[in-house]
Protein backbone atom coordinates (compact mmCIF):
# COMPACT_ATOMS: atom_id res chain seq x y z
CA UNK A 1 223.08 136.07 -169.62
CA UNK A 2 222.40 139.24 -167.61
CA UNK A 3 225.47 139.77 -166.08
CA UNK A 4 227.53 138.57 -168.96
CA UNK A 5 228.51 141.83 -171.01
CA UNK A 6 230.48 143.26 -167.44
CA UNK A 7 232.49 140.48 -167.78
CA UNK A 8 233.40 140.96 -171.55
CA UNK A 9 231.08 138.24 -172.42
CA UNK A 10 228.57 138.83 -175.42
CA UNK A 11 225.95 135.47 -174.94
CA UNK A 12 223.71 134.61 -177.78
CA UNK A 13 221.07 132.41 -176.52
CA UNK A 14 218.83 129.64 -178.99
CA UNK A 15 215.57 129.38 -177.41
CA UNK A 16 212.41 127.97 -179.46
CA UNK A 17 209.44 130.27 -180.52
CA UNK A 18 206.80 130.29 -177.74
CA UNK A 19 204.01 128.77 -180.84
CA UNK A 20 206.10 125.26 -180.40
CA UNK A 21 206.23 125.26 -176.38
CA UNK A 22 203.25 123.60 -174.26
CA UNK A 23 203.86 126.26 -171.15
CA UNK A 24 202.50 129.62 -170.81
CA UNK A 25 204.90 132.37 -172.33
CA UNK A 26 206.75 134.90 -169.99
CA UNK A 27 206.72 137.90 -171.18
CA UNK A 28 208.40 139.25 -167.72
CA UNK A 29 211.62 136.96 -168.58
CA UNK A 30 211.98 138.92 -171.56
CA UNK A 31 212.09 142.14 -170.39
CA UNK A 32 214.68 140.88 -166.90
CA UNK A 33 217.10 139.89 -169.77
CA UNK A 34 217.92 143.43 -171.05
CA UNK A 35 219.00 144.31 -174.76
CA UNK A 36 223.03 143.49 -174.41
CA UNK A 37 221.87 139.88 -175.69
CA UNK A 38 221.32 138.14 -178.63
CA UNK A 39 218.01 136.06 -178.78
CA UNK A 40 217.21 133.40 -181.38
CA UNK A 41 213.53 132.03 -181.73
CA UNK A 42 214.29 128.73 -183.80
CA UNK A 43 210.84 126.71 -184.97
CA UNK A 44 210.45 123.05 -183.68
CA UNK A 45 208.70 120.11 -184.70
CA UNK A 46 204.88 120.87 -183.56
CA UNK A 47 203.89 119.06 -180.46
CA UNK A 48 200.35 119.23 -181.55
CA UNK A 49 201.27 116.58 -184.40
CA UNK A 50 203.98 115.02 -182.66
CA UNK A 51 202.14 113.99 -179.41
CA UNK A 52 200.09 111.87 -181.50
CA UNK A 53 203.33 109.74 -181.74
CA UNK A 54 203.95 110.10 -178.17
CA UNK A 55 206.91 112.42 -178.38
CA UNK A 56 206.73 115.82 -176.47
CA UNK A 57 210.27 116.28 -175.25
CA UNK A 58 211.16 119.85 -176.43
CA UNK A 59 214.90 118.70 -176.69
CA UNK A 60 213.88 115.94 -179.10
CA UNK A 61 212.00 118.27 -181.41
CA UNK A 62 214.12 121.10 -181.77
CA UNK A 63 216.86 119.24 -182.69
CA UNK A 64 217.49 119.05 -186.29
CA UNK A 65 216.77 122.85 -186.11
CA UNK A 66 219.34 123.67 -183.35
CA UNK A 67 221.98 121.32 -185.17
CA UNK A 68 221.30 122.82 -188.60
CA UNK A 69 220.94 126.73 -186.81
CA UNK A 70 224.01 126.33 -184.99
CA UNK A 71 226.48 124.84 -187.62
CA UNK A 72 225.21 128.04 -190.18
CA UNK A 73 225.37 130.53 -187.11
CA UNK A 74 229.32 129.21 -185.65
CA UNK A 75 230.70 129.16 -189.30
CA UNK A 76 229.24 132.99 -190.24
CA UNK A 77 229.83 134.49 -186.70
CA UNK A 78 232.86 132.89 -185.84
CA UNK A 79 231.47 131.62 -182.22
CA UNK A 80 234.22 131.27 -179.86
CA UNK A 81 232.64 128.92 -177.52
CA UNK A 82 228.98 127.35 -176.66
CA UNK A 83 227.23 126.21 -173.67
CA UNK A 84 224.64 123.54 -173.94
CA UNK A 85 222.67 123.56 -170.34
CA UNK A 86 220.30 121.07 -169.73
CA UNK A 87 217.66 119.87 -169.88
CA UNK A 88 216.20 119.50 -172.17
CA UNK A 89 218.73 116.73 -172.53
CA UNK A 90 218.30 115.47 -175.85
CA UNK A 91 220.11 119.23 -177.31
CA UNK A 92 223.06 117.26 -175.93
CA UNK A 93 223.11 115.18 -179.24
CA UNK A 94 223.76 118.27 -181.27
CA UNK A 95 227.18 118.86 -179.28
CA UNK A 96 229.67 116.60 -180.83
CA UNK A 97 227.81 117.35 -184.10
CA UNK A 98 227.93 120.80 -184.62
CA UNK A 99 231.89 120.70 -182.97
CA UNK A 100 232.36 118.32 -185.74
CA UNK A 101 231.28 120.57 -188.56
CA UNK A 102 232.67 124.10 -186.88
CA UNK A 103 235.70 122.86 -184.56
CA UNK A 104 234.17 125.49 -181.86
CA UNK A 105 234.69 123.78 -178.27
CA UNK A 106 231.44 123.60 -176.21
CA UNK A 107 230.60 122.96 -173.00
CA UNK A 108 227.76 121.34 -171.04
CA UNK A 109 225.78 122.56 -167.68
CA UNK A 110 224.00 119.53 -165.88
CA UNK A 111 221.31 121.68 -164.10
CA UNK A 112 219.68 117.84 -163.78
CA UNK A 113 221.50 114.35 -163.92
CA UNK A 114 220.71 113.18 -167.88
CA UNK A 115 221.75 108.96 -166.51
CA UNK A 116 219.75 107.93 -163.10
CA UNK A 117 221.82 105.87 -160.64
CA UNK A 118 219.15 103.79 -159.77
CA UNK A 119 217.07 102.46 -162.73
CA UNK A 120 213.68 101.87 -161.13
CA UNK A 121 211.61 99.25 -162.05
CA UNK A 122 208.47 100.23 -161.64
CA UNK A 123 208.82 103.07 -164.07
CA UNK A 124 207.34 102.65 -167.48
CA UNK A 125 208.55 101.58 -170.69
CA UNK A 126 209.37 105.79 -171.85
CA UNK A 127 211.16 106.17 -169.14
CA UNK A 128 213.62 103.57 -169.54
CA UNK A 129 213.84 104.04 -173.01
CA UNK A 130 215.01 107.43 -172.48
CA UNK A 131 217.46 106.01 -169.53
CA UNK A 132 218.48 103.61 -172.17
CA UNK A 133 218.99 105.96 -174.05
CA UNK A 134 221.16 108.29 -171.36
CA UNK A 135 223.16 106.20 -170.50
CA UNK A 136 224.27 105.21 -174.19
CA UNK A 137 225.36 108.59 -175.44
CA UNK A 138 226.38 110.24 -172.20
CA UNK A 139 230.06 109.28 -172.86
CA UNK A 140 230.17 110.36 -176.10
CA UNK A 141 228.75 113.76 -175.92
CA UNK A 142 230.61 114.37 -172.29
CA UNK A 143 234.35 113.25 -173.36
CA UNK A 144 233.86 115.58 -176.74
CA UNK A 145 233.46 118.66 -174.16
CA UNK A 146 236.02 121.21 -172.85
CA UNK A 147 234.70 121.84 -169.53
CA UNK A 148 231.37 120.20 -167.63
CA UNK A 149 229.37 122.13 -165.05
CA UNK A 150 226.99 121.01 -162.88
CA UNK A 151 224.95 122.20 -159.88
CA UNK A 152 226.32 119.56 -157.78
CA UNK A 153 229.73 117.62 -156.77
CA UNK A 154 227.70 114.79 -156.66
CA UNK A 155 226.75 114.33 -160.73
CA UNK A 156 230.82 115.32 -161.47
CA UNK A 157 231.27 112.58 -159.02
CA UNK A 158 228.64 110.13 -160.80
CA UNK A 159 230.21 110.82 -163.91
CA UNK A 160 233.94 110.14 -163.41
CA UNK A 161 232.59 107.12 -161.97
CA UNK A 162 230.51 105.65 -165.09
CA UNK A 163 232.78 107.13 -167.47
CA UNK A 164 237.08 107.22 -166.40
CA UNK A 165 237.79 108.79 -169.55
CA UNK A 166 236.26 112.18 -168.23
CA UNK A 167 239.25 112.64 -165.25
CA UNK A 168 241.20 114.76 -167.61
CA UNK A 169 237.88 117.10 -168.49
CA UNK A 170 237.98 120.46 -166.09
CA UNK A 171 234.79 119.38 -163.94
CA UNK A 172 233.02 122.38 -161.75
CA UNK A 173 230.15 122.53 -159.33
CA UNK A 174 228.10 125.55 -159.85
CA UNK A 175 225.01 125.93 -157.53
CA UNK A 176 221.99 127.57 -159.24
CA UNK A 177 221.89 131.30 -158.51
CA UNK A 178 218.63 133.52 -157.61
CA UNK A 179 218.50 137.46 -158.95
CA UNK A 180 217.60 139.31 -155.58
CA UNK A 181 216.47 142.54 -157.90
CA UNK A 182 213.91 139.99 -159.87
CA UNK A 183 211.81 139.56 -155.90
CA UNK A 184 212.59 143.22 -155.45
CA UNK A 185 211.01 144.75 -158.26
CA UNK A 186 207.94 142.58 -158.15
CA UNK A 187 207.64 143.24 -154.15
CA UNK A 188 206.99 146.44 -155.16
CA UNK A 189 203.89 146.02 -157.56
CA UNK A 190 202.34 143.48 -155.18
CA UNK A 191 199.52 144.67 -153.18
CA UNK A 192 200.28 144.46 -148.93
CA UNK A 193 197.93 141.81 -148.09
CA UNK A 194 197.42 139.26 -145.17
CA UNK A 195 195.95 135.45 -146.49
CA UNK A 196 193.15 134.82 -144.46
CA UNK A 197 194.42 131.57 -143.33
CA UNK A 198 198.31 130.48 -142.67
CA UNK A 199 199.68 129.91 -146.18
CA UNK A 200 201.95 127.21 -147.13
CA UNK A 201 203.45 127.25 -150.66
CA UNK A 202 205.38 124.41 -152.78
CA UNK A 203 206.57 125.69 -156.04
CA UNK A 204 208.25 123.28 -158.63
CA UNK A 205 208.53 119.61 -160.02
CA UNK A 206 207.34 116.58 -157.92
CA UNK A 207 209.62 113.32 -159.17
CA UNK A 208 209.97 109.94 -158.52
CA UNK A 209 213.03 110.31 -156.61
CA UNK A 210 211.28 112.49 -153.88
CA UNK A 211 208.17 109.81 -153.37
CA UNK A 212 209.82 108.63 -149.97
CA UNK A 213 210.73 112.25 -148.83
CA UNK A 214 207.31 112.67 -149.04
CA UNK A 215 206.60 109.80 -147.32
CA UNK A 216 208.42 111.31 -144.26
CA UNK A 217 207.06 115.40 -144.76
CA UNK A 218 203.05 115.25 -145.65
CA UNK A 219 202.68 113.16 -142.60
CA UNK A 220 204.35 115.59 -140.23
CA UNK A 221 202.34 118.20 -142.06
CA UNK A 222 198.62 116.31 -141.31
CA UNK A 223 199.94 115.86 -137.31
CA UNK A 224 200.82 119.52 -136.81
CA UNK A 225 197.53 120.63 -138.62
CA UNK A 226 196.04 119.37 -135.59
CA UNK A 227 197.31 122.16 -133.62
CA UNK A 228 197.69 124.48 -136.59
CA UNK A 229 195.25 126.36 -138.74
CA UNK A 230 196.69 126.19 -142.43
CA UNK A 231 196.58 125.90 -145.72
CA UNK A 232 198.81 124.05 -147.80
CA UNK A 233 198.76 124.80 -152.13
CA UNK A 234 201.71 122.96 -154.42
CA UNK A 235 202.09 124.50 -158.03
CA UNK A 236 203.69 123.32 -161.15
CA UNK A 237 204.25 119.76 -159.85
CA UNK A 238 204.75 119.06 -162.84
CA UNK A 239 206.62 119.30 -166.30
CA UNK A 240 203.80 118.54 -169.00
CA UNK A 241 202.23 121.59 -170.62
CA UNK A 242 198.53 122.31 -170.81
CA UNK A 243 196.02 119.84 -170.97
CA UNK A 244 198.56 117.12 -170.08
CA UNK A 245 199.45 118.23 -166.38
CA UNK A 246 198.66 115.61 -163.93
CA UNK A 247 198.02 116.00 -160.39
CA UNK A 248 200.92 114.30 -158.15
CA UNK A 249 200.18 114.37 -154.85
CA UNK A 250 196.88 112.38 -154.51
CA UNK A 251 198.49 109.39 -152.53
CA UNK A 252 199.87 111.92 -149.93
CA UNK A 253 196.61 113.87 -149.54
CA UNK A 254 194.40 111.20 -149.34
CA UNK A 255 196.81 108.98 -146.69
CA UNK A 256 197.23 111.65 -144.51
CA UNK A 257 193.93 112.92 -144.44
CA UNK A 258 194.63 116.24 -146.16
CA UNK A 259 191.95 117.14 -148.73
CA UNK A 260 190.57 119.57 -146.50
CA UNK A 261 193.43 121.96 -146.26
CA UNK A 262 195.65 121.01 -148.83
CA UNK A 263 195.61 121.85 -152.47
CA UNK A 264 197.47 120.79 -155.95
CA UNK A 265 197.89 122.80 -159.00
CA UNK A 266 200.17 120.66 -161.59
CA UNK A 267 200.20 123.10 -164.53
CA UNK A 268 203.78 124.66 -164.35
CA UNK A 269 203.60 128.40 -163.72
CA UNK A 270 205.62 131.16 -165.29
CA UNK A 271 208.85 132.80 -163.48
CA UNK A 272 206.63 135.32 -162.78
CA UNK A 273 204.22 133.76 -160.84
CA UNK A 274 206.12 131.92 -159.37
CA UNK A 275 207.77 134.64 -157.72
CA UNK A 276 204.51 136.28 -156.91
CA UNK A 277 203.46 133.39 -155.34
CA UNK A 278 206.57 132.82 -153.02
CA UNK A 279 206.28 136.57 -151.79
CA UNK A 280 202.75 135.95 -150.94
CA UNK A 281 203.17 133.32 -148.74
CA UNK A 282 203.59 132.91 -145.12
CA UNK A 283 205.77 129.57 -145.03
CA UNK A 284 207.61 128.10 -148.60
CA UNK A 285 208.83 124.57 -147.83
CA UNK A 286 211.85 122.91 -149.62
CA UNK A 287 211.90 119.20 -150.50
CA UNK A 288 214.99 116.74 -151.55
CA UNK A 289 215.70 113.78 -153.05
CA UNK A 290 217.08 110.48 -152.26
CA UNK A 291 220.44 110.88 -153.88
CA UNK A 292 222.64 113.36 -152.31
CA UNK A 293 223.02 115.23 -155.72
CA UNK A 294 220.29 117.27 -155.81
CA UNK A 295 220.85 120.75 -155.19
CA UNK A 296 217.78 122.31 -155.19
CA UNK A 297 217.48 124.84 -157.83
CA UNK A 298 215.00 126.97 -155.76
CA UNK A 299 216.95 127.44 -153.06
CA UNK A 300 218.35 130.55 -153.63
CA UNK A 301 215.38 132.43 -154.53
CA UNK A 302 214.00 131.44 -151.67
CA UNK A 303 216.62 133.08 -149.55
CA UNK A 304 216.55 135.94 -152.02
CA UNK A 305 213.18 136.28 -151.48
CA UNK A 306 213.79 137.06 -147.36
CA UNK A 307 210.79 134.45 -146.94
CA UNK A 308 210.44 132.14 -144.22
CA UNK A 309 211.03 128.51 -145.33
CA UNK A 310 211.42 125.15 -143.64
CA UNK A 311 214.28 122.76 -145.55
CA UNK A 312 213.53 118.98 -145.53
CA UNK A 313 216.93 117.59 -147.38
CA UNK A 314 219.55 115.01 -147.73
CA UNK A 315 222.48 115.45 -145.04
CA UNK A 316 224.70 115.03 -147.52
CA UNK A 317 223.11 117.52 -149.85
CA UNK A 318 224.47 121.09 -150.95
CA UNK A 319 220.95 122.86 -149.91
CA UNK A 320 221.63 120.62 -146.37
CA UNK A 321 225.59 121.70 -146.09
CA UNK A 322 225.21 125.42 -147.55
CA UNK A 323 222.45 126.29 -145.02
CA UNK A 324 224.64 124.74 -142.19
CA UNK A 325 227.10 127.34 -143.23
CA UNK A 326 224.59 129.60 -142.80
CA UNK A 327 223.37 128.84 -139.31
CA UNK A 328 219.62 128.25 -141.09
CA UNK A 329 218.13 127.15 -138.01
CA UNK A 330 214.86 125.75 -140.04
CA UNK A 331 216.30 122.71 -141.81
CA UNK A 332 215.25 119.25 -140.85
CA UNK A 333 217.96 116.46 -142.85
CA UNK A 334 217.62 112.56 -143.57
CA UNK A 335 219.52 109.98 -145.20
CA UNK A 336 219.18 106.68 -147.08
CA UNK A 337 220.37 104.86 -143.56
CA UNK A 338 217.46 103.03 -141.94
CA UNK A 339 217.49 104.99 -139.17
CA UNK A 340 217.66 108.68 -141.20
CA UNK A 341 215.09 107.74 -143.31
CA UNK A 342 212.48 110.53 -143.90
CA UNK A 343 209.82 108.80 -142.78
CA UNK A 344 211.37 108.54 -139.44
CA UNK A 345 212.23 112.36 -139.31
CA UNK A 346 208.39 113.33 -138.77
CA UNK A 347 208.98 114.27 -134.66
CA UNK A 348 212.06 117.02 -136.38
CA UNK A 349 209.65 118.48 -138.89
CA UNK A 350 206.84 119.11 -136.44
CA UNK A 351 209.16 120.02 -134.06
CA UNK A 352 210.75 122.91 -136.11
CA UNK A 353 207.44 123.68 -137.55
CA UNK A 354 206.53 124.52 -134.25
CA UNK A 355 209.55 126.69 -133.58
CA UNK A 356 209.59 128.19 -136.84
CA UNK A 357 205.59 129.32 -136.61
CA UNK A 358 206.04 130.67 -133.07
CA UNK A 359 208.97 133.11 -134.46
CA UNK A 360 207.42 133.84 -137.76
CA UNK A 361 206.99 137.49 -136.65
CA UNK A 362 210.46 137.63 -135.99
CA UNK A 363 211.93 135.74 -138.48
CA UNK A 364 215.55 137.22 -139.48
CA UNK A 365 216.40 136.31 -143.27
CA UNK A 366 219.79 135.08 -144.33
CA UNK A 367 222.07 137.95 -144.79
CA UNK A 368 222.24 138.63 -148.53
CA UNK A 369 225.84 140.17 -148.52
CA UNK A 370 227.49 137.15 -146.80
CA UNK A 371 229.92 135.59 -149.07
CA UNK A 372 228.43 132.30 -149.44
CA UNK A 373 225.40 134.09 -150.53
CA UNK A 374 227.11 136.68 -152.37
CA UNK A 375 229.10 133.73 -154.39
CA UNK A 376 225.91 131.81 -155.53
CA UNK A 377 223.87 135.02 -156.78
CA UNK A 378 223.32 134.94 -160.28
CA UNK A 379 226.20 137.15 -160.97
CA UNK A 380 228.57 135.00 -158.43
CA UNK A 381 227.79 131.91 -160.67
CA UNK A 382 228.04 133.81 -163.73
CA UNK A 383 231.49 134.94 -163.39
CA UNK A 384 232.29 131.33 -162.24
CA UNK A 385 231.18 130.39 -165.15
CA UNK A 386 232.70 132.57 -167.35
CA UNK A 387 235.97 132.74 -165.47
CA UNK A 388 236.68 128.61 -165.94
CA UNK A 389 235.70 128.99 -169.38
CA UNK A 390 238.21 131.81 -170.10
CA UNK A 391 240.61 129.63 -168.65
CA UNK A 392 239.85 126.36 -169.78
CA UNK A 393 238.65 126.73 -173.07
């Protein structure tokens, strides 16, 4: 939304009032945003009475307020066009609904898959409810759209696939930008510090499809802590609010022998801190999935951010290929093939952990003003965005 009015763009964004959210309000994301926006605060179904009936998605219980909010909104505004990213996925319901009642086209930004290619089935009986339900309504709400984004060519790929009806629907990859000025500005309020003890920082969701990537990276990380002094801390792992946070990474740790230097935090942590915490490190690592969609939304902060980072991705990845590009010499790749497997990569990881810690004083970021880089800042996806819009919509 930042960059939106130099384009000729005026967003108005529906958020829900901080009261009906279970994570810590950021005040800081309020004040990167600027005034050139509109912000709505729409109310949503408490989650302090509707846990009690097991539902907590945020999607789920803003919806009839979102539907109702926008249909009233398009109809007195005249909106010309509206985005729906997700997740939250369930929002996506309100698409077809509202175009229904308004005839305003809308499109739809896939920062996440909504269907799973592989159903697991170990998972429990929520989750493949909700797949069940996924995989139900994705047609319905996609082949309604005028244009689909996503951060990957992988989940446009996955859904021409399921669905052959969407070939004819403009389809665009859009990598998830990073706002260099957001790591500037707080670089400058931070104290100049050394940690005490080599720091190690994870910041973001630990999911299912990841299990076996860790399978192949917290071993590597237990071997080379036997030449290495170092501490390892993982934050926001993940996605429940406040008193419903579990800790993830207890198999890992206690396999590998870690307890002693390696630490979990599951409560998600604001933008803010988050961006505190990756300046503050001396080493942020990157982890993949299994499917070679992923596209690791925190990879461009963390070259914004001019830290030092070790990669551990798919081959066939967009982190994996865009840091090719790059000559990124600290990126360690695997595959689903038996013999790419993560688990057999350990040898790579300590082996450019090595190199990576014996150059840390000399570490040379990823030039900023190269034109991949420059294309996949938060402006550069921006006026992707807005430019396939203009034209396809």
């Amino acid at each position: 939304m930042k960059h939106c009015t130099k384009f000729g763009f005026y967003p108005h964004a529906y958020t829900v009032n901080a009261y009906y959210r279970e994570e810590s309000k950021d005040e800081w994301m309020y004040e990167l945003l600027g005034n050139e926006n509109t912000v709505t605060e729409l109310k949503c179904l408490d989650q302090r009475k509707t846990r009690k009936f097991k539902i907590g998605d945020l999607g789920l219980r803003m919806l009839p307020f979102l539907i109702t909010k926008l249909i009233k909104d398009c109809k007195k505004k005249k909106a010309d066009f509206i985005l729906y990213p997700v997740p939250p996925w369930y929002i996506l319901i309100a698409a077809p609904i509202v175009k229904w009642f308004t005839k305003v086209p809308y499109g739809i930004d896939f920062i996440d898959p909504w269907v799973h290619e592989e159903l697991a089935v170990n998972r429990s009986f929520k989750y493949k409810a909700s797949q069940f339900i996924a995989r139900t309504l994705e047609k319905w709400v996609c082949k309604n759209a005028s244009i689909i984004f996503s951060v990957s060519e992988g989940i446009n790929s996955n859904l021409k696939k399921r669905h052959p009806v969407l070939q004819n629907i403009p389809m665009f990859a859009v990598p998830y930008g990073a706002e260099e000025s957001d790591f500037l500005s707080l670089a400058k309020q931070l104290p100049t510090q050394k940690n005490e003890i080599f720091t190690i920082r994870y910041i973001g969701a630990i999911w299912g499809d990841c299990y076996a990537v860790l399978d192949g990276l917290m071993p590597a990380f237990a071997q080379w802590h036997n030449t290495v002094n170092f501490n390892i801390e993982m934050y926001g792992t993940t996605y429940a609010g406040e008193g419903l946070a579990k800790a993830q990474m207890g198999k890992w740790f206690n396999e590998n022998d870690m307890s002693n230097f390696a630490n979990e935090y599951p409560l998600r942590v604001t933008y803010k801190k988050a961006v505190e915490l990756t300046l503050t490190a001396d080493l942020i690592f990157l982890v993949g999935g299994m499917q070679p969609y992923y596209a690791a939304s925190k990879l461009m902060g963390l070259i914004v951010s001019k830290k030092p980072f070790l990669a551990f991705v798919h081959k066939d990845s967009f982190p994996a290929k865009f840091l090719k590009q790059l000559n990124y010499p600290y990126v360690v790749t695997y595959s689903a093939e038996a013999d790419e497997l993560p688990i057999k990569q350990q040898a790579a990881l300590v082996n450019t952990l090595n190199l990576l810690y014996n150059n840390i004083n000399q570490f040379q970021p990823i030039n900023l003003s190269h034109p991949l880089v420059l294309e996949n800042t938060a402006e550069g996806m921006t006026k992707v965005f807005l430019d396939n819009i203009s034209k396809h919509c």
